[in-house]
Each structure stands twice: as structure tokens, then as C-alpha cells.
PDB file of N, CA and C in Angstrom:
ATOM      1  N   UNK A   1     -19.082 -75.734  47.774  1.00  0.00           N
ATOM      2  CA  UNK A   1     -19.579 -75.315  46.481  1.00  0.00           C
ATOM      3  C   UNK A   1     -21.091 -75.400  46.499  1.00  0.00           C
ATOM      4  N   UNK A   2     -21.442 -74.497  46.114  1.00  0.00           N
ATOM      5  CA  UNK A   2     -22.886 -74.370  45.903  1.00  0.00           C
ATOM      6  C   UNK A   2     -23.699 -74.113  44.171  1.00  0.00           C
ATOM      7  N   UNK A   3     -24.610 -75.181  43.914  1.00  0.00           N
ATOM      8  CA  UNK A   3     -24.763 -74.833  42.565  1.00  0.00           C
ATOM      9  C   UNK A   3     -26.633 -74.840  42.824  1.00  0.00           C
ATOM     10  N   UNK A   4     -26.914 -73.665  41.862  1.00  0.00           N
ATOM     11  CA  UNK A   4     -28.077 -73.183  41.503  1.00  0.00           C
ATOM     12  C   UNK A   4     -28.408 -73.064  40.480  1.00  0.00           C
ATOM     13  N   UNK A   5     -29.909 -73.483  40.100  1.00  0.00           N
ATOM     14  CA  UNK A   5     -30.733 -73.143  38.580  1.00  0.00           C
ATOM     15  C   UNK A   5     -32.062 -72.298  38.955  1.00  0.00           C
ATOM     16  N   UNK A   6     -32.232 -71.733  38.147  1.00  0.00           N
ATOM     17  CA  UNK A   6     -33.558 -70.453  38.372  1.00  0.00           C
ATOM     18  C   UNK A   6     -33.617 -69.919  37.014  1.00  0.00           C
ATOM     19  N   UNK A   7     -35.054 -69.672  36.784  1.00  0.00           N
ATOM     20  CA  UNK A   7     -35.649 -68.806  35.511  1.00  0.00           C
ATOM     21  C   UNK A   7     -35.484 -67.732  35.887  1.00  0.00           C
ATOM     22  N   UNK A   8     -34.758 -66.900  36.793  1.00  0.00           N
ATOM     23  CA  UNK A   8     -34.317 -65.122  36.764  1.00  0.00           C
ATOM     24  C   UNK A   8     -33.175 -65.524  37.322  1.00  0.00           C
ATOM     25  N   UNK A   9     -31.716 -65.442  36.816  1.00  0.00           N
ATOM     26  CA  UNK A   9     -30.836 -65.308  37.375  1.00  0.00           C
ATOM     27  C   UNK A   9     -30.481 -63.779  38.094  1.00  0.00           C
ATOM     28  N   UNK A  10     -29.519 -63.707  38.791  1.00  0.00           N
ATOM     29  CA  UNK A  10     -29.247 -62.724  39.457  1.00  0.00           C
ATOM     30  C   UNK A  10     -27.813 -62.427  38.484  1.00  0.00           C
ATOM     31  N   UNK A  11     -27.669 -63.469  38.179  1.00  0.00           N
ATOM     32  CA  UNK A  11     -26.284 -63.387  37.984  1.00  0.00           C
ATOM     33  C   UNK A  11     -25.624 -63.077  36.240  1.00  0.00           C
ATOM     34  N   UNK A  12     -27.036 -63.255  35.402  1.00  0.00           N
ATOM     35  CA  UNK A  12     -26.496 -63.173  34.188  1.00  0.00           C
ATOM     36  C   UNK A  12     -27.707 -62.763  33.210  1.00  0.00           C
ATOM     37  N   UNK A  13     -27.331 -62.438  31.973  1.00  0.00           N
ATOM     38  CA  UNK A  13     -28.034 -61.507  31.486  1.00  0.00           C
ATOM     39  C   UNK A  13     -27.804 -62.231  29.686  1.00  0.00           C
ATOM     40  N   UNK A  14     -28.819 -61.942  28.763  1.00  0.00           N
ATOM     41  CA  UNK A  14     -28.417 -62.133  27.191  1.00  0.00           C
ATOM     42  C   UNK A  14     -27.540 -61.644  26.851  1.00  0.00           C
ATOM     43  N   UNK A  15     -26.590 -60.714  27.844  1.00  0.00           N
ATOM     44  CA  UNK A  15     -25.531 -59.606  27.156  1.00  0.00           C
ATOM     45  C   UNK A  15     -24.284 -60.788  27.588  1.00  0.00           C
ATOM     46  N   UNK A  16     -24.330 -61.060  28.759  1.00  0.00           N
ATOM     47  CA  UNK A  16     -23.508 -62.101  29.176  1.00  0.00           C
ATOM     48  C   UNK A  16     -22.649 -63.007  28.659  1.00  0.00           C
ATOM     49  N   UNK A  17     -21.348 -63.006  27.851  1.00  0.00           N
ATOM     50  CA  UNK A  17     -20.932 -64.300  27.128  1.00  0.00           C
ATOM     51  C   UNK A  17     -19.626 -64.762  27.398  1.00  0.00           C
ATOM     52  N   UNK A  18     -19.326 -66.562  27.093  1.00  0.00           N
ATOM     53  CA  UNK A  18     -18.353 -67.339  27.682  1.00  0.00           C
ATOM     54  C   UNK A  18     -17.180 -66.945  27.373  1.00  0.00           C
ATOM     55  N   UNK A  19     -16.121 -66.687  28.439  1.00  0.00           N
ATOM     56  CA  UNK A  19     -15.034 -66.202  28.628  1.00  0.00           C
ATOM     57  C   UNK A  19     -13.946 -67.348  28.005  1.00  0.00           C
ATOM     58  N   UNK A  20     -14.507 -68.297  27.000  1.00  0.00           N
ATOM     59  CA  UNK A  20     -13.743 -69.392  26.317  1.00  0.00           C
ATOM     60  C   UNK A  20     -13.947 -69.173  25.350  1.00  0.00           C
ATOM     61  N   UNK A  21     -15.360 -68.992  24.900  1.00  0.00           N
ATOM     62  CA  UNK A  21     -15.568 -69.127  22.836  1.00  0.00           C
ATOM     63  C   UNK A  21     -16.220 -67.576  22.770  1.00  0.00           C
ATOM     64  N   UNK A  22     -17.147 -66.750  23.889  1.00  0.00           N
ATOM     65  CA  UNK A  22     -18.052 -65.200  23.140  1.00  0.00           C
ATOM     66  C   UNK A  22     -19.319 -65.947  22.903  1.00  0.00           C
ATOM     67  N   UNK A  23     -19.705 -67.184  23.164  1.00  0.00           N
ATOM     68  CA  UNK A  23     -20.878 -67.713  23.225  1.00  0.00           C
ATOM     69  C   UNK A  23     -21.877 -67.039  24.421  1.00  0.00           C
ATOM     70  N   UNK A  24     -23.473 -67.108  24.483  1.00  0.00           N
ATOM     71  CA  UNK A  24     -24.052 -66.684  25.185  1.00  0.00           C
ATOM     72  C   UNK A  24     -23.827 -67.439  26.660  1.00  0.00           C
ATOM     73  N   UNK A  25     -23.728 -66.796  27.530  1.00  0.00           N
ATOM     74  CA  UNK A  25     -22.896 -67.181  29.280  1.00  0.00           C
ATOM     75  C   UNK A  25     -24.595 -67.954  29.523  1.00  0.00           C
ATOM     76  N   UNK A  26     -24.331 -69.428  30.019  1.00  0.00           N
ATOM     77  CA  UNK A  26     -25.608 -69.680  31.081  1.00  0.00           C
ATOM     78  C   UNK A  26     -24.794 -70.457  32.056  1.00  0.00           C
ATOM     79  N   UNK A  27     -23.367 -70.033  32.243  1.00  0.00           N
ATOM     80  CA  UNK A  27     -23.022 -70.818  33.610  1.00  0.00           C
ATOM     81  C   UNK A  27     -21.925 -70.035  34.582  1.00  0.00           C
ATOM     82  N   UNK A  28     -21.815 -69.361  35.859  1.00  0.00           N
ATOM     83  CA  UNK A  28     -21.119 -68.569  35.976  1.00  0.00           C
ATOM     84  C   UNK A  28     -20.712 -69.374  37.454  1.00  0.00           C
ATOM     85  N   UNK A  29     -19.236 -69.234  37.222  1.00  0.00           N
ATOM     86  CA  UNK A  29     -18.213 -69.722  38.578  1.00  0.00           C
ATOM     87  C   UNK A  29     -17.468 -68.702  39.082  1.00  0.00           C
ATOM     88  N   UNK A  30     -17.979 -68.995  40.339  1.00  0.00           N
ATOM     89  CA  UNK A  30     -17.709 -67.537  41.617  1.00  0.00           C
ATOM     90  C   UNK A  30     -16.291 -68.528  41.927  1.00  0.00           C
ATOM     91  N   UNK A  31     -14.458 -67.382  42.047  1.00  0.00           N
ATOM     92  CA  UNK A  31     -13.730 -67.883  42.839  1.00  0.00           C
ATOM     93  C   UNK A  31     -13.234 -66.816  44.151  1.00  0.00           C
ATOM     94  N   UNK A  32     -12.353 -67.162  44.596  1.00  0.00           N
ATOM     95  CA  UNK A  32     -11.932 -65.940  44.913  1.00  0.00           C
ATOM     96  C   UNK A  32     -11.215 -64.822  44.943  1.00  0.00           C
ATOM     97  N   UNK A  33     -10.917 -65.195  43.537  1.00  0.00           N
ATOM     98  CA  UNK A  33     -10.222 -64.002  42.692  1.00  0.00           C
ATOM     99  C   UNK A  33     -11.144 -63.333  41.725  1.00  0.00           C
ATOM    100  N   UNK A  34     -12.321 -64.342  41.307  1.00  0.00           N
ATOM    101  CA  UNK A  34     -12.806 -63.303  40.122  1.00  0.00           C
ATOM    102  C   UNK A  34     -14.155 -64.475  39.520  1.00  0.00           C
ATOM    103  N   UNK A  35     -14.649 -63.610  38.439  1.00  0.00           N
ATOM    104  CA  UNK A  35     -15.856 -64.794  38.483  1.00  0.00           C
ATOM    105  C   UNK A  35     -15.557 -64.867  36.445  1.00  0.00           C
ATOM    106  N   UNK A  36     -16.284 -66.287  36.260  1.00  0.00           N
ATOM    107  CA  UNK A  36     -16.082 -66.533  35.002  1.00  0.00           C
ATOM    108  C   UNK A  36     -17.418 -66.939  34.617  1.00  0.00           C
ATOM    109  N   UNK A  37     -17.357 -66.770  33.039  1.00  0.00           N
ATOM    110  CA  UNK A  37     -18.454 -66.790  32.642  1.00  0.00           C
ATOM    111  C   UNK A  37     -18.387 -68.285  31.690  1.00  0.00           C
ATOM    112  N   UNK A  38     -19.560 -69.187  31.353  1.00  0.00           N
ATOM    113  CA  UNK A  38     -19.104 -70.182  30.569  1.00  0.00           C
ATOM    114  C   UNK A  38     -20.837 -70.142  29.530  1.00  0.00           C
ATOM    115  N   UNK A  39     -20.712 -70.719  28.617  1.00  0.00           N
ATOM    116  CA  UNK A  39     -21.757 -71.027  27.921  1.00  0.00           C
ATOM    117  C   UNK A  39     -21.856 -72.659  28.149  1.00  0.00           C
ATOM    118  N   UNK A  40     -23.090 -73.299  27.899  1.00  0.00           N
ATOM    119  CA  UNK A  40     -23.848 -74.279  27.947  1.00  0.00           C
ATOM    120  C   UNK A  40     -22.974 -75.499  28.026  1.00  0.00           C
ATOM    121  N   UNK A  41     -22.309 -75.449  27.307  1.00  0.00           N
ATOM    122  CA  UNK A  41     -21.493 -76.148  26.350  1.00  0.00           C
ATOM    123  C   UNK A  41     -19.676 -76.528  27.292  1.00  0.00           C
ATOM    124  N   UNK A  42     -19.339 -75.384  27.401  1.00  0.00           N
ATOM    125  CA  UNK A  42     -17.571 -75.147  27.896  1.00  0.00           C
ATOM    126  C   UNK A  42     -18.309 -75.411  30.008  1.00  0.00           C
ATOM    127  N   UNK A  43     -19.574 -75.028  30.097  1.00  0.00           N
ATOM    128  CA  UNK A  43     -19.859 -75.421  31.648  1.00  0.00           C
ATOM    129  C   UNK A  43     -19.693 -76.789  31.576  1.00  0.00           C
ATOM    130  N   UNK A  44     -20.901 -77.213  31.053  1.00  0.00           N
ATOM    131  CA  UNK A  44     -20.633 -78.926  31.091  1.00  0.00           C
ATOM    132  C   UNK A  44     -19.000 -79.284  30.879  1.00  0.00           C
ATOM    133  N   UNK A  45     -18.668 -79.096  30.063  1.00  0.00           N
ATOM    134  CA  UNK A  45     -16.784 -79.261  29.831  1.00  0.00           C
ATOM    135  C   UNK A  45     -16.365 -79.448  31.098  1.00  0.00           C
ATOM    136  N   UNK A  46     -15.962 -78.093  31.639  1.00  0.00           N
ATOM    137  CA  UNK A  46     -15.723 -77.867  32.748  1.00  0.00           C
ATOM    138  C   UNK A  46     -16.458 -78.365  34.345  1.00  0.00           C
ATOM    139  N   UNK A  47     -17.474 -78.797  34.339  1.00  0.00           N
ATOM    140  CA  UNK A  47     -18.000 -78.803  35.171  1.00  0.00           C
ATOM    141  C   UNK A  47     -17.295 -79.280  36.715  1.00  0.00           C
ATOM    142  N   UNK A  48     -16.971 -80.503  36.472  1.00  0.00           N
ATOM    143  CA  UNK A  48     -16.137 -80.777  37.512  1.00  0.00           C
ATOM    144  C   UNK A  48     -15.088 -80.461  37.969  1.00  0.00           C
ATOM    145  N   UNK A  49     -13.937 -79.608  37.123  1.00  0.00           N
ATOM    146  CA  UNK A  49     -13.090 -78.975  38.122  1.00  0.00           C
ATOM    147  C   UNK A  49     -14.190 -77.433  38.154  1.00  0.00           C
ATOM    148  N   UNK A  50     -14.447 -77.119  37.934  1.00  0.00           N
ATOM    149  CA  UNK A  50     -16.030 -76.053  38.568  1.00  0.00           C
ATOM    150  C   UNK A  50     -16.356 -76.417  39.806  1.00  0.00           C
ATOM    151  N   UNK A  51     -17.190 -77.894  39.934  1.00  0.00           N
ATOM    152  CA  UNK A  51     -17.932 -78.003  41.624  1.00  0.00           C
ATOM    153  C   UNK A  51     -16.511 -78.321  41.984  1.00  0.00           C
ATOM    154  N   UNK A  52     -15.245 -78.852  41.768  1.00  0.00           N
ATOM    155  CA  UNK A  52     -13.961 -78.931  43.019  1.00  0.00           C
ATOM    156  C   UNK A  52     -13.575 -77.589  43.076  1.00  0.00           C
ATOM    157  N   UNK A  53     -13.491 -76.870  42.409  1.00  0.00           N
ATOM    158  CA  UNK A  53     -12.855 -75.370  42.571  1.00  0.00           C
ATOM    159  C   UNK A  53     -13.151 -73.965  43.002  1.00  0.00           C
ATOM    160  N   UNK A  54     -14.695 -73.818  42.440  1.00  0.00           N
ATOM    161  CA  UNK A  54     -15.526 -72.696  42.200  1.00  0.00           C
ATOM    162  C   UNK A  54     -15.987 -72.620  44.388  1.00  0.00           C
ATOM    163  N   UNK A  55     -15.902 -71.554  44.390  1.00  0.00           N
ATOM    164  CA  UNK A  55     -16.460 -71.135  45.600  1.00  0.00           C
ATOM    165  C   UNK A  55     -18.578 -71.022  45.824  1.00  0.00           C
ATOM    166  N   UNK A  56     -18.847 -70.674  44.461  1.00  0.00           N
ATOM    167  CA  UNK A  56     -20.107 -70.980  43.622  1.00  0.00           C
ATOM    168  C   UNK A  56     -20.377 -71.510  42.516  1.00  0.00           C
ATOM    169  N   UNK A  57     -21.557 -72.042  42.045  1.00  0.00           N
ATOM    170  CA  UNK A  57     -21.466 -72.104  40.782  1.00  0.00           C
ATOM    171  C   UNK A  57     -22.835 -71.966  39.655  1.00  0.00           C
ATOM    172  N   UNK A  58     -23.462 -71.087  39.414  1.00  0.00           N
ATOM    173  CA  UNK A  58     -24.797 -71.063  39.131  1.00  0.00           C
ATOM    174  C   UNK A  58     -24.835 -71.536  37.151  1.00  0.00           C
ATOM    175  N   UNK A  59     -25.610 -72.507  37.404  1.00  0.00           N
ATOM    176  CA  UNK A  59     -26.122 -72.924  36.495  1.00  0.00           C
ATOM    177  C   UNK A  59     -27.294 -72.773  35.778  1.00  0.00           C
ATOM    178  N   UNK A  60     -27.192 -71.679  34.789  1.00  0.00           N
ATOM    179  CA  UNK A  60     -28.320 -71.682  33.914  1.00  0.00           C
ATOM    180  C   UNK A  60     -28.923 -72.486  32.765  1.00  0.00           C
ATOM    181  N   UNK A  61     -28.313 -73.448  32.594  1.00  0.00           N
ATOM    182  CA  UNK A  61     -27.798 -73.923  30.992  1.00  0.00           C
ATOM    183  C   UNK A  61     -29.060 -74.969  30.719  1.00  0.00           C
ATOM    184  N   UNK A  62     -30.094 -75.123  31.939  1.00  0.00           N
ATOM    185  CA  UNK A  62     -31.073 -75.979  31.229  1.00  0.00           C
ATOM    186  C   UNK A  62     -32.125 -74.983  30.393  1.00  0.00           C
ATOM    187  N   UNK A  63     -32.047 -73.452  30.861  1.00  0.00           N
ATOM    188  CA  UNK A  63     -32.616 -73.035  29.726  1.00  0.00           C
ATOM    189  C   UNK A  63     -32.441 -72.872  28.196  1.00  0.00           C
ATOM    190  N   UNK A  64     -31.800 -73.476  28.146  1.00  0.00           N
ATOM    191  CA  UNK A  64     -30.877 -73.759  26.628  1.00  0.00           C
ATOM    192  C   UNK A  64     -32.136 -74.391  25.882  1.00  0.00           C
ATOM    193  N   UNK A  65     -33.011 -73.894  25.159  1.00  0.00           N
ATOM    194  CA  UNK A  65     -34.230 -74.471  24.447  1.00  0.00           C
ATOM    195  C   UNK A  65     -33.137 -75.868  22.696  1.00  0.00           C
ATOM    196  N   UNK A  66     -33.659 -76.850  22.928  1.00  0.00           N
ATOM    197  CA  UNK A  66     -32.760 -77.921  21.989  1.00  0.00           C
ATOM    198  C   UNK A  66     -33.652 -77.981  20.792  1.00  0.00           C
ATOM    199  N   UNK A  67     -33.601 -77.965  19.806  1.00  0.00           N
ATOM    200  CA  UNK A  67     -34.706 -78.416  18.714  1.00  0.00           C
ATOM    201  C   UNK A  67     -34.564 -79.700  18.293  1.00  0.00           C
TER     202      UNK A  67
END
């Protein structure tokens, strides 16, 4: 498993949203059937069966600005 953070993803876009709630996607898990999208929130959730499962796993979610 490989996990990545970067200010230009390759992988996701503002159009992008979590395949759990329709929230904006900043976390996406590559398998090898198909890739999923998660928001900030349902990644962290998930995270760990993510790094045991995911073939990738790119993490955007520290751009998540907090007030």
C-alpha cells in the first residue's frame, strides 16, 4: 500500500465526491476491482481497512481548511 498527499492531485478534482455520504472526495482507494472515492471524514473512518486493503491510497484530506 502506498499512501500520498500533494497540493495537485492527479487523482481528484472539486467535482469529485464520497461514494458513502456525496460529500466533497479528498481520499481515493485504488483496488483491484475499482477505485473509491471517500471525503475527509468516511477516509479517516475507514482508514485502516484502506492501508490493509487498498492497492493505493491517496490522501488529500489535510487540505480540508478547519475554522
Amino acid at each position: 500500500m502506498t499512501s500520498t498527499s500533494a497540493s495537485s492531485s492527479p487523482w481528484l478534482s472539486s467535482t469529485d465526491r464520497c461514494d458513502r455520504c456525496g460529500a466533497r472526495g479528498y481520499v481515493v482507494a485504488v483496488f483491484d476491482g475499482g477505485v473509491l472515492v471517500f471525503c475527509a471524514h468516511h477516509g479517516r473512518q475507514y482508514s485502516t481497512m484502506l492501508t490493509t486493503t487498498a492497492a493505493l491510497v491517496f490522501d488529500e484530506s489535510d487540505q480540508v481548511l478547519v475554522a
